[in-house]
C-alpha atoms as a PDB file:
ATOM      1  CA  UNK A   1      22.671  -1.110  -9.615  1.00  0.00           C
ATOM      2  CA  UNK A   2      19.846  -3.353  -9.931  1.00  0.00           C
ATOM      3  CA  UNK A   3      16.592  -2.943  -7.934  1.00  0.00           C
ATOM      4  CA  UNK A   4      14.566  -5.847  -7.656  1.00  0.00           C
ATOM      5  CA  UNK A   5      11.054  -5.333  -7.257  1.00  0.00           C
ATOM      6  CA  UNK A   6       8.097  -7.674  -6.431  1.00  0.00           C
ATOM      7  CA  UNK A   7       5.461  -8.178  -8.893  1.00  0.00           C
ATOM      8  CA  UNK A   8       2.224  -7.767  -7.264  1.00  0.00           C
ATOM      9  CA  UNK A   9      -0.867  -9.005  -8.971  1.00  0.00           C
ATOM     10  CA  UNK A  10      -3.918  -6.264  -7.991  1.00  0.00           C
ATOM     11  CA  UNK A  11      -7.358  -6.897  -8.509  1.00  0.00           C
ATOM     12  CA  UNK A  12     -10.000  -4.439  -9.427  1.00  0.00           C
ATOM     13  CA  UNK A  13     -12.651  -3.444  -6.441  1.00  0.00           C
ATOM     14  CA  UNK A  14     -16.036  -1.566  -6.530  1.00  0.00           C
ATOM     15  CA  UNK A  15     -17.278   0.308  -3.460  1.00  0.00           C
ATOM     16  CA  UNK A  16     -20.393   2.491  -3.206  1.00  0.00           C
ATOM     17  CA  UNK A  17     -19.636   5.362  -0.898  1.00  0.00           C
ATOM     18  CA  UNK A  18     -22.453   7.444   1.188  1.00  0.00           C
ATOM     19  CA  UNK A  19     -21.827  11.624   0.108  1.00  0.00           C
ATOM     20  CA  UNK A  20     -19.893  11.692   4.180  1.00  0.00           C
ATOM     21  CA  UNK A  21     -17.443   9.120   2.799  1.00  0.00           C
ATOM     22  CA  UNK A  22     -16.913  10.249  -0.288  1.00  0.00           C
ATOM     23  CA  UNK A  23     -16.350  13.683   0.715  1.00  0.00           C
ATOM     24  CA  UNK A  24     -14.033  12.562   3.678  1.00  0.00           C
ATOM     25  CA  UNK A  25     -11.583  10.428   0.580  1.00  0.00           C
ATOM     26  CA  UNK A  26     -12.217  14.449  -1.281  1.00  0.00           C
ATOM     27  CA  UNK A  27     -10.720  15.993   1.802  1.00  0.00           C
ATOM     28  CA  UNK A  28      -7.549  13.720   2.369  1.00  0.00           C
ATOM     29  CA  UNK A  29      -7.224  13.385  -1.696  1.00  0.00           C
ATOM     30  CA  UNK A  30      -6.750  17.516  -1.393  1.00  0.00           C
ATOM     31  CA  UNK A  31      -4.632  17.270   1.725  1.00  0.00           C
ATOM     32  CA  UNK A  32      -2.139  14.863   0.791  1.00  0.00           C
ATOM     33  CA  UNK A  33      -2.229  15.471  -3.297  1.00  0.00           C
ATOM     34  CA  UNK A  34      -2.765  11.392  -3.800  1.00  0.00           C
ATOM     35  CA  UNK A  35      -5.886   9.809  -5.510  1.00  0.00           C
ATOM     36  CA  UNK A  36      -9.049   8.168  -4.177  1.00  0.00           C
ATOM     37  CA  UNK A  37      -8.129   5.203  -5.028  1.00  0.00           C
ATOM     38  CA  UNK A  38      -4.290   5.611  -3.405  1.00  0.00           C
ATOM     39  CA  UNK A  39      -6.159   6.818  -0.243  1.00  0.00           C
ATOM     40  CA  UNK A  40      -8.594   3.481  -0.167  1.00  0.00           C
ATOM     41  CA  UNK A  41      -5.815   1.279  -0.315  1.00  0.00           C
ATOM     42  CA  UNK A  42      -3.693   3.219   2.404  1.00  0.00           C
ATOM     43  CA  UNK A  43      -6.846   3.079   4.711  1.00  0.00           C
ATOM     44  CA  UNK A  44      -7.128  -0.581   4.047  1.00  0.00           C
ATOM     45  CA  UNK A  45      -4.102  -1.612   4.460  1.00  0.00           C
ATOM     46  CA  UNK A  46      -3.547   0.486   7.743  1.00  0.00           C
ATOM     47  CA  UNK A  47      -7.111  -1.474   8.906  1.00  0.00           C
ATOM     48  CA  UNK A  48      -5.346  -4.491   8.335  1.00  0.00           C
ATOM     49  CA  UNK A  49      -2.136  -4.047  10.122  1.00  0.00           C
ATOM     50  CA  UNK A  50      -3.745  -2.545  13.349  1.00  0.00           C
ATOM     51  CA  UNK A  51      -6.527  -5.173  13.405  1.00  0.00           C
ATOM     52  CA  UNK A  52      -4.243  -8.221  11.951  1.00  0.00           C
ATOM     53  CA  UNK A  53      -0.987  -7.257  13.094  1.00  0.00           C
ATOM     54  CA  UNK A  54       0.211  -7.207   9.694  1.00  0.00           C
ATOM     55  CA  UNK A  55      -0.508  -7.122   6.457  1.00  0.00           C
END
């Protein structure tokens, strides 16, 4: 069986968090055992489906 995947090229993003925010990604990174980063892009792509329609 052969799975083909898409490649998808990612690009590297800084964000400066306030101590609410970053303690808020601490809370759902201990909740759902997935990293800061993983939780970020989740967020962001969930922004951009509800406000886009899709993403």
């Amino acid at each position: 069986m052969v799975v083909d995947r898409k490649e998808e090229k990612k690009v590297a993003v800084t964000l400066r968090l306030t101590t609410e925010e970053n303690e808020i990604l601490n809370r759902i990174k201990e909740k759902y055992n997935i990293s800061k980063s993983d939780a970020t892009g989740i967020l962001i792509k969930k922004y951009a489906k509800e406000e886009y329609g899709a993403f």
